[in-house]
C-alpha atoms as a PDB file:
ATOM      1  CA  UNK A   1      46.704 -12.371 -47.085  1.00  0.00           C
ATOM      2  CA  UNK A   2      44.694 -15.847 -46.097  1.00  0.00           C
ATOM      3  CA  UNK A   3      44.929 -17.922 -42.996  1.00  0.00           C
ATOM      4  CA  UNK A   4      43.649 -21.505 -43.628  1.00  0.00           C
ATOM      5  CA  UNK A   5      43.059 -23.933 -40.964  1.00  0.00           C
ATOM      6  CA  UNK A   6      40.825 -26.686 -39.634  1.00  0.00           C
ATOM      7  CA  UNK A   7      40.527 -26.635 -35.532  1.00  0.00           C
ATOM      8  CA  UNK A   8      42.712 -24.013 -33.237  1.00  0.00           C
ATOM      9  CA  UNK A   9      42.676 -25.323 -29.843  1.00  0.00           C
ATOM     10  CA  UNK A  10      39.875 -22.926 -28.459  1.00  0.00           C
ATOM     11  CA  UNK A  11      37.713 -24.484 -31.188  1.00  0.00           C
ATOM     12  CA  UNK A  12      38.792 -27.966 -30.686  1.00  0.00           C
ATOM     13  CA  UNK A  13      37.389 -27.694 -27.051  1.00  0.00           C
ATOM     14  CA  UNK A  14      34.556 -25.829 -28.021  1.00  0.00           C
ATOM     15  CA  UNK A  15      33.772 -28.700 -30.161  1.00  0.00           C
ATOM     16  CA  UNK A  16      33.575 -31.285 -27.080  1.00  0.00           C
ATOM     17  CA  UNK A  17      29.833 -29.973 -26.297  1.00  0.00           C
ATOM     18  CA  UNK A  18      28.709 -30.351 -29.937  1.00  0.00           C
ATOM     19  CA  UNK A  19      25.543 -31.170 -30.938  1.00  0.00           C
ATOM     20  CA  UNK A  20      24.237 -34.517 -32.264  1.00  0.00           C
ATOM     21  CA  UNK A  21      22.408 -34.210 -35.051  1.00  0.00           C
ATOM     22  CA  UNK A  22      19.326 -37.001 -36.760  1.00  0.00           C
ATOM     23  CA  UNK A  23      20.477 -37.759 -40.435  1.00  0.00           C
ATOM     24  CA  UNK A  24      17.195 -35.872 -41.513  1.00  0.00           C
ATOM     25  CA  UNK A  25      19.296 -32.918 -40.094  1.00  0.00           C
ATOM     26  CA  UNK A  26      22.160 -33.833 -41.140  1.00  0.00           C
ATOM     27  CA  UNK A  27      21.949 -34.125 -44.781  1.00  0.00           C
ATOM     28  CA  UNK A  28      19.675 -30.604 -44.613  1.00  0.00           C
ATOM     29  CA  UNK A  29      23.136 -29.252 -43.136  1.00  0.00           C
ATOM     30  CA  UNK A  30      24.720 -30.729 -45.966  1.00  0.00           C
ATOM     31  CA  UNK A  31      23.499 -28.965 -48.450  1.00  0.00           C
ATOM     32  CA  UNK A  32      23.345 -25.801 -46.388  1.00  0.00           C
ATOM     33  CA  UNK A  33      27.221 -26.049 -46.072  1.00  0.00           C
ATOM     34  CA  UNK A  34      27.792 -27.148 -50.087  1.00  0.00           C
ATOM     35  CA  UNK A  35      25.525 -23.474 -50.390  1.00  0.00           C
ATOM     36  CA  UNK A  36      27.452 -21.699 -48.276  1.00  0.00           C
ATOM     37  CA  UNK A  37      31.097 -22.996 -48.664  1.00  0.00           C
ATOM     38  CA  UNK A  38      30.626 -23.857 -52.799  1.00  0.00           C
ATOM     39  CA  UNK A  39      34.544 -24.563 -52.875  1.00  0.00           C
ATOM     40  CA  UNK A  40      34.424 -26.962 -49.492  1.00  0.00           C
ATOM     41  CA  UNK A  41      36.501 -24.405 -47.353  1.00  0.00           C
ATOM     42  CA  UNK A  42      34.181 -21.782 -45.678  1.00  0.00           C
ATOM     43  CA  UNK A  43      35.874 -18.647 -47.062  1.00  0.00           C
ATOM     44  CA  UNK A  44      35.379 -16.105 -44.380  1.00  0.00           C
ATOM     45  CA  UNK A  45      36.136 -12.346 -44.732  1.00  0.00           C
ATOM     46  CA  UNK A  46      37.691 -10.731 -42.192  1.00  0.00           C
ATOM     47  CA  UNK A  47      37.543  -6.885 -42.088  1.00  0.00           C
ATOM     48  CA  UNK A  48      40.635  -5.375 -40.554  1.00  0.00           C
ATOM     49  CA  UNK A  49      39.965  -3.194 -38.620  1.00  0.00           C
ATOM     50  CA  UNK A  50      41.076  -3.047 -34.570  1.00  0.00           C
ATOM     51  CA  UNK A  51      38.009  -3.793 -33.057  1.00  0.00           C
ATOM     52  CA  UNK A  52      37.279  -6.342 -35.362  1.00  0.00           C
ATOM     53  CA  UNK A  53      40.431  -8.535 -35.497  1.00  0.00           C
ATOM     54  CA  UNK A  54      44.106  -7.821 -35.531  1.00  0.00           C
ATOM     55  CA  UNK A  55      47.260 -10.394 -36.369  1.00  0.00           C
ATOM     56  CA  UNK A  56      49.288 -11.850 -33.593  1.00  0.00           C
ATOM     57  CA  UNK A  57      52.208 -13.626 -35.017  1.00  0.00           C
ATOM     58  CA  UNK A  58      50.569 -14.541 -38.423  1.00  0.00           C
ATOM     59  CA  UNK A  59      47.390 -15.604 -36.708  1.00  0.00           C
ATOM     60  CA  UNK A  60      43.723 -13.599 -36.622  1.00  0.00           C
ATOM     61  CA  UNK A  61      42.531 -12.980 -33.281  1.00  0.00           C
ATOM     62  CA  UNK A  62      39.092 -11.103 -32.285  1.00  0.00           C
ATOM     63  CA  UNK A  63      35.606 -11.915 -32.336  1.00  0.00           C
ATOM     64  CA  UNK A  64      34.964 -11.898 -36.121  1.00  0.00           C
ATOM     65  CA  UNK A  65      37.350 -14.512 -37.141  1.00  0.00           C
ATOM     66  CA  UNK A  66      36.359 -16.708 -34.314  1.00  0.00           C
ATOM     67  CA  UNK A  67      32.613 -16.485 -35.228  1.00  0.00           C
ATOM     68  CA  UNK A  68      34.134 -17.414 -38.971  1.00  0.00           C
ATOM     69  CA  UNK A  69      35.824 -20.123 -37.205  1.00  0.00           C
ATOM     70  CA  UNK A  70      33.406 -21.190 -35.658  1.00  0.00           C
ATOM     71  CA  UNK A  71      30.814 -21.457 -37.977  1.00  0.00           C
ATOM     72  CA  UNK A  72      33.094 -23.386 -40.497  1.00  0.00           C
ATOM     73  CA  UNK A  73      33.164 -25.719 -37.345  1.00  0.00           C
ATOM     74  CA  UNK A  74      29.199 -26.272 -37.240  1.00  0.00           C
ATOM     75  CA  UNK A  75      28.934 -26.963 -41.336  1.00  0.00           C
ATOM     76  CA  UNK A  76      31.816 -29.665 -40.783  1.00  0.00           C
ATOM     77  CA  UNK A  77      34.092 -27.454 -43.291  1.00  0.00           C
ATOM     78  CA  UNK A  78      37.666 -26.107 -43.445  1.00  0.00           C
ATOM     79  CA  UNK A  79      38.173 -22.390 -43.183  1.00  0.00           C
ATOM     80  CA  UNK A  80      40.235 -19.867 -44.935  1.00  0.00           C
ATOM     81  CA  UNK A  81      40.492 -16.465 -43.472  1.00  0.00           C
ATOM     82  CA  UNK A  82      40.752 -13.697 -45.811  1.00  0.00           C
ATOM     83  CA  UNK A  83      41.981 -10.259 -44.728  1.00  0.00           C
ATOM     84  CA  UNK A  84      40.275  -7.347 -46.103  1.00  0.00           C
ATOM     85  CA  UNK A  85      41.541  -4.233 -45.516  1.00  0.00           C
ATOM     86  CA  UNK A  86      38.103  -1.793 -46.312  1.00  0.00           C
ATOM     87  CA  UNK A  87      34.623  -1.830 -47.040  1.00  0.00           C
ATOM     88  CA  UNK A  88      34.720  -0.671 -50.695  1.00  0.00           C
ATOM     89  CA  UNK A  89      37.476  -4.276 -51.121  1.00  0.00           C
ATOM     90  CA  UNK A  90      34.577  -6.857 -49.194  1.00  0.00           C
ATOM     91  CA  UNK A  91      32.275  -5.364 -51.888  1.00  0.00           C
ATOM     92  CA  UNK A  92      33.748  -6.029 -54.462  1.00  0.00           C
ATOM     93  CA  UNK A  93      35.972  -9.522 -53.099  1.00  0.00           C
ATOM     94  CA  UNK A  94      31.476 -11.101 -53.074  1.00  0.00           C
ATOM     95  CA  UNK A  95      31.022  -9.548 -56.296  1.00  0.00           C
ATOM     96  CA  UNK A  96      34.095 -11.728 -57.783  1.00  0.00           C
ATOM     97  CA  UNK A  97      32.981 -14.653 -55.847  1.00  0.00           C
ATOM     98  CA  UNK A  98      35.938 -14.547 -53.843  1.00  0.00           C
ATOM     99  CA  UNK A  99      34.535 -14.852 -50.482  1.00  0.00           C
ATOM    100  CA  UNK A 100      31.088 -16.363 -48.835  1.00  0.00           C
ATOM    101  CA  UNK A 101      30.712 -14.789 -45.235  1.00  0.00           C
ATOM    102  CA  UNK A 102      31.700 -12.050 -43.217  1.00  0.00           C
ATOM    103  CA  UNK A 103      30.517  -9.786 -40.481  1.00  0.00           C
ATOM    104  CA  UNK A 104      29.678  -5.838 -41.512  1.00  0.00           C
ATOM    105  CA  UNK A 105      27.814  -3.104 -41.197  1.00  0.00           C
ATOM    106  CA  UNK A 106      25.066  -2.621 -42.890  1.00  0.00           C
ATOM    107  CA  UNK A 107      25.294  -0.363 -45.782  1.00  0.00           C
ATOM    108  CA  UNK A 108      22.817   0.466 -49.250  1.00  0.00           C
ATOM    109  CA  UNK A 109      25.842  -0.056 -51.431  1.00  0.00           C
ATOM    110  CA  UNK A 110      26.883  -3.376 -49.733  1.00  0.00           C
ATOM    111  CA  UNK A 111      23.218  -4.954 -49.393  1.00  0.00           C
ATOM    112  CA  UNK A 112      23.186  -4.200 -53.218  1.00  0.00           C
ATOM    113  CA  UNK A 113      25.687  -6.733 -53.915  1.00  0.00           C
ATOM    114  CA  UNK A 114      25.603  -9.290 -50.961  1.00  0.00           C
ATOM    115  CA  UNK A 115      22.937 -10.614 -47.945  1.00  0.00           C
ATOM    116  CA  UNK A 116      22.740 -10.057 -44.775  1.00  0.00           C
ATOM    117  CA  UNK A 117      21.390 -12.191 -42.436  1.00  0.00           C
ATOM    118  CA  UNK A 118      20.383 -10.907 -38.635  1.00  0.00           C
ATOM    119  CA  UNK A 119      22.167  -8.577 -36.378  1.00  0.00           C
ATOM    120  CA  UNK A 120      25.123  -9.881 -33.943  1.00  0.00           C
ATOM    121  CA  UNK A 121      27.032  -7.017 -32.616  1.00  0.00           C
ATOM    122  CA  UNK A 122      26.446  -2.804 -32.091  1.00  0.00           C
ATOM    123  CA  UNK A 123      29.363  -0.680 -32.642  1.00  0.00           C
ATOM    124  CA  UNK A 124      28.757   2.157 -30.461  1.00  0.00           C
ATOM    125  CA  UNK A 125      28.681   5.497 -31.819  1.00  0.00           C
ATOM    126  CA  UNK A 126      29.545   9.326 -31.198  1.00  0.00           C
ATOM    127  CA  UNK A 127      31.564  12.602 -31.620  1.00  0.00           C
ATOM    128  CA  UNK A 128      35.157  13.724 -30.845  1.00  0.00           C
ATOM    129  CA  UNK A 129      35.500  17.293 -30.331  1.00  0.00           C
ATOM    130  CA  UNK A 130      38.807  19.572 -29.815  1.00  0.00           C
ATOM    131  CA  UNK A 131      39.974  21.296 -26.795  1.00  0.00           C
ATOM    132  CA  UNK A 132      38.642  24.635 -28.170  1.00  0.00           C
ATOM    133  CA  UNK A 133      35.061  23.156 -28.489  1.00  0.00           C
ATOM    134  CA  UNK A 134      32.241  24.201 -26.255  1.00  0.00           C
ATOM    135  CA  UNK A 135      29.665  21.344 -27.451  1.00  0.00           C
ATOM    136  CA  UNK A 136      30.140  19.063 -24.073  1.00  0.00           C
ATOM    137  CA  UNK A 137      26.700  16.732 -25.640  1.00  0.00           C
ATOM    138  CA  UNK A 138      25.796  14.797 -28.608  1.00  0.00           C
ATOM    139  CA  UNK A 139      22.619  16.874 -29.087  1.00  0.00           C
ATOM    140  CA  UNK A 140      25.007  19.933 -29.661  1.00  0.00           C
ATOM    141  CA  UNK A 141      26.387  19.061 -32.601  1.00  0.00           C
ATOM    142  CA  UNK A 142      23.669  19.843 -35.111  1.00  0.00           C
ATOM    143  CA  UNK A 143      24.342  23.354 -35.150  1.00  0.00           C
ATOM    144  CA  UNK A 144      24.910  25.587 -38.510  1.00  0.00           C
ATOM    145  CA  UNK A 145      28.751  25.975 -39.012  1.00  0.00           C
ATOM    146  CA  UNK A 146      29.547  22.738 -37.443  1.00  0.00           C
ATOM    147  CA  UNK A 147      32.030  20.875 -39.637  1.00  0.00           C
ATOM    148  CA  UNK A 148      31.531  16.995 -38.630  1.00  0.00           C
ATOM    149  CA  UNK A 149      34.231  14.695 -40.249  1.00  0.00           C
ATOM    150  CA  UNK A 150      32.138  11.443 -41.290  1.00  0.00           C
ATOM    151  CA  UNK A 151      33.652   8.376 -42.455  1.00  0.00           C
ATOM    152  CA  UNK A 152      32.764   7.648 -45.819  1.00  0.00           C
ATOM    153  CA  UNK A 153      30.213   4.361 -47.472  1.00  0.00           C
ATOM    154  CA  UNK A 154      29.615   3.734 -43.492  1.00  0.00           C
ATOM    155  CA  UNK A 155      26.655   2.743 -42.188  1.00  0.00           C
ATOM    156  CA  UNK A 156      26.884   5.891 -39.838  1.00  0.00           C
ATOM    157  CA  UNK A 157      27.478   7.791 -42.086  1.00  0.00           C
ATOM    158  CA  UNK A 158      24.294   6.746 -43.793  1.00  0.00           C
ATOM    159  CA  UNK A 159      22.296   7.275 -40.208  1.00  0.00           C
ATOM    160  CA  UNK A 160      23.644  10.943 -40.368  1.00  0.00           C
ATOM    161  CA  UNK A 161      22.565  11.790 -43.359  1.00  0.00           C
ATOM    162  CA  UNK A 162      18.866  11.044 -41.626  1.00  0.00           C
ATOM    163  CA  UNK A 163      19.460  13.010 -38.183  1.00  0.00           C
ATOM    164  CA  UNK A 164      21.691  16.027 -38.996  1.00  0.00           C
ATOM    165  CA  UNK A 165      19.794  18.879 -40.345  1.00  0.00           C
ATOM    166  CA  UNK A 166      22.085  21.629 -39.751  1.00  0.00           C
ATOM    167  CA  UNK A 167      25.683  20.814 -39.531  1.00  0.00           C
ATOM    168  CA  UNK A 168      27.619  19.895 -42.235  1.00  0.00           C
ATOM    169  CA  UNK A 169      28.709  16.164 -43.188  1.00  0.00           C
ATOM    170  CA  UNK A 170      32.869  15.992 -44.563  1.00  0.00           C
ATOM    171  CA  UNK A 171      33.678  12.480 -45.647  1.00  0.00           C
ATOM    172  CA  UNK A 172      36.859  10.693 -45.164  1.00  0.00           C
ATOM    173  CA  UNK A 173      37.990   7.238 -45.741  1.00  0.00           C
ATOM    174  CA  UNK A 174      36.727   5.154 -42.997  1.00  0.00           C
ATOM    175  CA  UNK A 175      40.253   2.997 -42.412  1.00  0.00           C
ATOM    176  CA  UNK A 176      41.795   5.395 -40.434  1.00  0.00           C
ATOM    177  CA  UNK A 177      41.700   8.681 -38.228  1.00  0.00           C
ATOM    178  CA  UNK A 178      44.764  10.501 -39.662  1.00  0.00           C
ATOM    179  CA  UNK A 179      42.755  12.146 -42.034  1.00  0.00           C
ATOM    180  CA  UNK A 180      39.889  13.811 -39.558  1.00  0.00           C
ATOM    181  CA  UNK A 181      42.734  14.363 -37.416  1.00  0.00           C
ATOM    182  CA  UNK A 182      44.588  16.409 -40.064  1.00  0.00           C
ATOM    183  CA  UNK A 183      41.469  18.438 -40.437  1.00  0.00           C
ATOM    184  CA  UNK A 184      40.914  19.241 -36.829  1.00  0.00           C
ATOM    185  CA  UNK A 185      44.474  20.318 -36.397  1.00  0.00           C
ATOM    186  CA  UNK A 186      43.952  22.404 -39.794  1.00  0.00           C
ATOM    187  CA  UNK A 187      41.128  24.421 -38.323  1.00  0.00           C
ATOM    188  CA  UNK A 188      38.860  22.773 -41.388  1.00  0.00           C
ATOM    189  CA  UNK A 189      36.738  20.835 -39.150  1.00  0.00           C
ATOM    190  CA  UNK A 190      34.917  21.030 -35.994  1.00  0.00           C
ATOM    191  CA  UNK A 191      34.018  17.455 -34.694  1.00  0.00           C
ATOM    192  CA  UNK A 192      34.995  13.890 -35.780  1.00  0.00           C
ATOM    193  CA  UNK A 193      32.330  11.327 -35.873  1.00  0.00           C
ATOM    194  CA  UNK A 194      33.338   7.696 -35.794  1.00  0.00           C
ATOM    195  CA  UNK A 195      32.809   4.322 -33.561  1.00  0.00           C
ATOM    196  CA  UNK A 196      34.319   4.737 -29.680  1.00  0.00           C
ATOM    197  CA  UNK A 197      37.493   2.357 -30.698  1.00  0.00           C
ATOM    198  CA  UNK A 198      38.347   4.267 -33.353  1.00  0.00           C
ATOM    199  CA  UNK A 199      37.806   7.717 -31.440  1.00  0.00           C
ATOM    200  CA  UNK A 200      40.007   6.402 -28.397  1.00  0.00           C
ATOM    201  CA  UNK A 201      43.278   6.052 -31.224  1.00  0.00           C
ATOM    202  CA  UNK A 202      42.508   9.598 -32.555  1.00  0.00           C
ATOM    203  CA  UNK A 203      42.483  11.272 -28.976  1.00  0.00           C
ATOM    204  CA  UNK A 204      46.236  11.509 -27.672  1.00  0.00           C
ATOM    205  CA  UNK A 205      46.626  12.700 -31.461  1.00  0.00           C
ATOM    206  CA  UNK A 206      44.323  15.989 -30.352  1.00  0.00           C
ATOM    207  CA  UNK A 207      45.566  17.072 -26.796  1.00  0.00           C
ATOM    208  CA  UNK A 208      42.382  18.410 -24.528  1.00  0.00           C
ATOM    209  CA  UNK A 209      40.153  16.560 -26.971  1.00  0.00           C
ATOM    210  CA  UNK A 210      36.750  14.884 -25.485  1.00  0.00           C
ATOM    211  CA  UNK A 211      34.974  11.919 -26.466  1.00  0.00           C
ATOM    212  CA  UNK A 212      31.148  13.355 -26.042  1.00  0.00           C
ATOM    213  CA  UNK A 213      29.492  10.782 -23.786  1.00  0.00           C
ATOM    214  CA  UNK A 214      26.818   8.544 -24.977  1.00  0.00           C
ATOM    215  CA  UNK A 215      25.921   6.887 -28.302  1.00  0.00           C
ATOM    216  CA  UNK A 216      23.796   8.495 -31.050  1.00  0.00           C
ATOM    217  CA  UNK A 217      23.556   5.119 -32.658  1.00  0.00           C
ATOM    218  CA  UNK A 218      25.002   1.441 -32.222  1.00  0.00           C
ATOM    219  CA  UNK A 219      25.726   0.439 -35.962  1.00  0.00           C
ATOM    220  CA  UNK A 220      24.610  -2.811 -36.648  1.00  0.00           C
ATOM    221  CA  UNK A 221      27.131  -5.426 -37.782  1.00  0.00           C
ATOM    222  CA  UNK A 222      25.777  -8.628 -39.763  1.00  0.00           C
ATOM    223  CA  UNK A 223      26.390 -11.501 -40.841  1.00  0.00           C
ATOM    224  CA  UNK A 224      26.878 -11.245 -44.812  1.00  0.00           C
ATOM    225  CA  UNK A 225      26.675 -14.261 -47.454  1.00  0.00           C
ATOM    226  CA  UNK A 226      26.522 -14.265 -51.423  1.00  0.00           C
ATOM    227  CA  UNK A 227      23.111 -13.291 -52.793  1.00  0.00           C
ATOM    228  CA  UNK A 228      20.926 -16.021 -53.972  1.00  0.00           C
ATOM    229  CA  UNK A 229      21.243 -18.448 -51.249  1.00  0.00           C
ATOM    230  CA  UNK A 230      18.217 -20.889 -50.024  1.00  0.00           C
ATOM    231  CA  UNK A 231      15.815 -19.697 -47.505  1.00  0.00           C
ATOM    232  CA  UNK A 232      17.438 -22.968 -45.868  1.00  0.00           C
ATOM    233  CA  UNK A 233      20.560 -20.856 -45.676  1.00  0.00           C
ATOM    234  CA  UNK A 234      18.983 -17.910 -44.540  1.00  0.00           C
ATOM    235  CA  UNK A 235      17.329 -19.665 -41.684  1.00  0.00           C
ATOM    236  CA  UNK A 236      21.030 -21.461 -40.447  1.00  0.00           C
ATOM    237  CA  UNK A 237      22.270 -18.256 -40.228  1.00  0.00           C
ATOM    238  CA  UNK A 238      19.593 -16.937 -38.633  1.00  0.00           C
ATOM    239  CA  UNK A 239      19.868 -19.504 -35.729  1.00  0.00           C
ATOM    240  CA  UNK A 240      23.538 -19.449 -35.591  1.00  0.00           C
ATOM    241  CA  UNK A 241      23.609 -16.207 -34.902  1.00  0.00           C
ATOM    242  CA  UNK A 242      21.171 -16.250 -32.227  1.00  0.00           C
ATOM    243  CA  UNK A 243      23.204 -19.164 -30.667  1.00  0.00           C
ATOM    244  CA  UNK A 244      26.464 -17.430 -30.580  1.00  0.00           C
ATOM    245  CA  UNK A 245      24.489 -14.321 -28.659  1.00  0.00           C
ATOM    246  CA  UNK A 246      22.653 -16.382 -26.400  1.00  0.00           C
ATOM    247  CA  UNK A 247      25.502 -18.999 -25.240  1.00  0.00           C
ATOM    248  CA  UNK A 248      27.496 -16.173 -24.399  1.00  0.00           C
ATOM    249  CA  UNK A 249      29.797 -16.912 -27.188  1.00  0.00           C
ATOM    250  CA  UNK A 250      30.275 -13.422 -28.860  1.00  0.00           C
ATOM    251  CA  UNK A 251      30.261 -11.414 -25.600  1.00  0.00           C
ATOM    252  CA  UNK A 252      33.620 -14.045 -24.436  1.00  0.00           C
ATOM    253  CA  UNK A 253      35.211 -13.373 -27.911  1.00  0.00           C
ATOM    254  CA  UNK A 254      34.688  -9.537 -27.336  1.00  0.00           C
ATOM    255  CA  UNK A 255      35.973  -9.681 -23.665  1.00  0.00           C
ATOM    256  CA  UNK A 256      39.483 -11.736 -24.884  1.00  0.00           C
ATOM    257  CA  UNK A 257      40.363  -8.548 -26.663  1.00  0.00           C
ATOM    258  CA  UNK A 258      39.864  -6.492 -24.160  1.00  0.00           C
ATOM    259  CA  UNK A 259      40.091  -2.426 -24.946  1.00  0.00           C
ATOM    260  CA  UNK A 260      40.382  -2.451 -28.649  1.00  0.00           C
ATOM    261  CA  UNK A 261      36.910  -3.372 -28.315  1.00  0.00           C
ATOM    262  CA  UNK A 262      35.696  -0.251 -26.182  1.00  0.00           C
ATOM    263  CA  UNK A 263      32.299   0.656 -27.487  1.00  0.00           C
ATOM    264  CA  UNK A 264      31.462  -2.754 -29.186  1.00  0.00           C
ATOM    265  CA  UNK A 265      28.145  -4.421 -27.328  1.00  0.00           C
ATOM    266  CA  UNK A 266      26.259  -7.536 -28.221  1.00  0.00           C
ATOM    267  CA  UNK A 267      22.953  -6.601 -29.991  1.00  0.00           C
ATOM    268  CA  UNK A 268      19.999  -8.135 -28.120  1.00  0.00           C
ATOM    269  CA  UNK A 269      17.123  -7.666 -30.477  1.00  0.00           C
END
């Protein structure tokens, strides 16, 4: 499903402390926004997941549409918001030149096929264990017999795979908890391994369950474009998304949704 649009009302206000820009800048945004948007409408993917967006009467709220929103607001071009329900779909939606931006993690597979430009948000990152368990800290977990359910193609998933020498990694599709929960409840797992909003929805699912406290890693979430852009492009991006950390803007679009985005922390360096 796709949301198109010009100017919601947040933006429309937003846009009252613009910028004014020399025509030497101008036209160089010009052809950065004919680069980035090559239809005219800024085609933004939006990955649907709850502490990224969700839909509130047919419209997307959270902080990655708005920062799609808004940057279709500083090129001077329409929008069109394009729901994408996992990972594996936003590869392959830039690999059939269906979309231009978004904001993901980081990932081998996806860098293969799109850009990213610098770091906006950290998805914070740890371990759900059962009732039964007796690891109370994140440095517990790498133990031999430890069954940790990992999402799969995640960018965590790719950090374990560095730090866990002893415990064993189970993948599961990253969309949802049911299926880690199903294997905690089945005895064929021993931990569950997956960002703190996501963890928070599996809990009342696993009565007596604990959320280990801490992070073992913030997973970095980018902004993405199509491959072969300008270093012109590159560089907008670059500064846009310092801008939206530094003016406060991302942290206010994170507060607004207030705890489905438990865990999820601006990323200062």
């Amino acid at each position: 499903m796709r949301t198109h649009g010009h100017l919601p009302g947040w933006v429309a206000a937003l846009a009252l402390a613009g910028m004014t820009i020399v025509p030497t800048e101008a036209s160089a945004q010009t052809d950065v926004a004919k680069q980035l948007a090559p239809t005219g409408t800024l085609r933004v993917a939006v990955l649907m997941l709850s502490y990224f967006a969700d839909e509130d009467a047919g419209q997307l709220k959270g902080w990655s549409p708005e920062l799609g929103v808004e940057l279709a607001r500083r090129l001077g071009v329409p929008y069109e918001l394009v729901r994408i329900h996992n990972p594996a779909d936003m590869i392959a939606a830039f690999r059939d030149g269906k979309i231009d931006v978004t904001f993901i993690g980081i990932t081998k597979d996806r860098a293969a096929v799109f850009d990213f430009g610098p770091v906006v948000i950290g998805l914070r990152t740890t371990f759900l264990v059962p009732a039964s368990s007796t690891i109370k800290t994140i440095p517990e977990i790498d133990q031999p017999g430890v069954r940790i359910v990992v999402p799969a193609r995640s960018a965590q998933g790719e950090h374990l795979d560095k730090i866990i020498k002893r415990a064993t990694l189970l993948r599961v599709p990253v969309e949802t908890t049911k299926p880690a929960v199903d294997m905690i409840l089945a005895g064929q797992a021993d931990a569950i391994s997956h960002v703190v909003p996501m963890l928070a929805t599996a809990q009342p699912k696993l009565p007596g369950s604990r959320i280990l406290p801490g992070s073992y890693y913030n997973v970095p979430i980018a902004i993405g474009y199509s491959k072969g852009q300008s270093a012109a492009v590159a560089e907008y991006c670059k500064k846009f998304v310092e801008d939206m950390k530094a003016s406060g803007f991302v942290q206010k679009a994170i507060d607004r949704m207030g705890s489905r985005a438990d865990g999820v922390v601006v990323m200062t360096q």
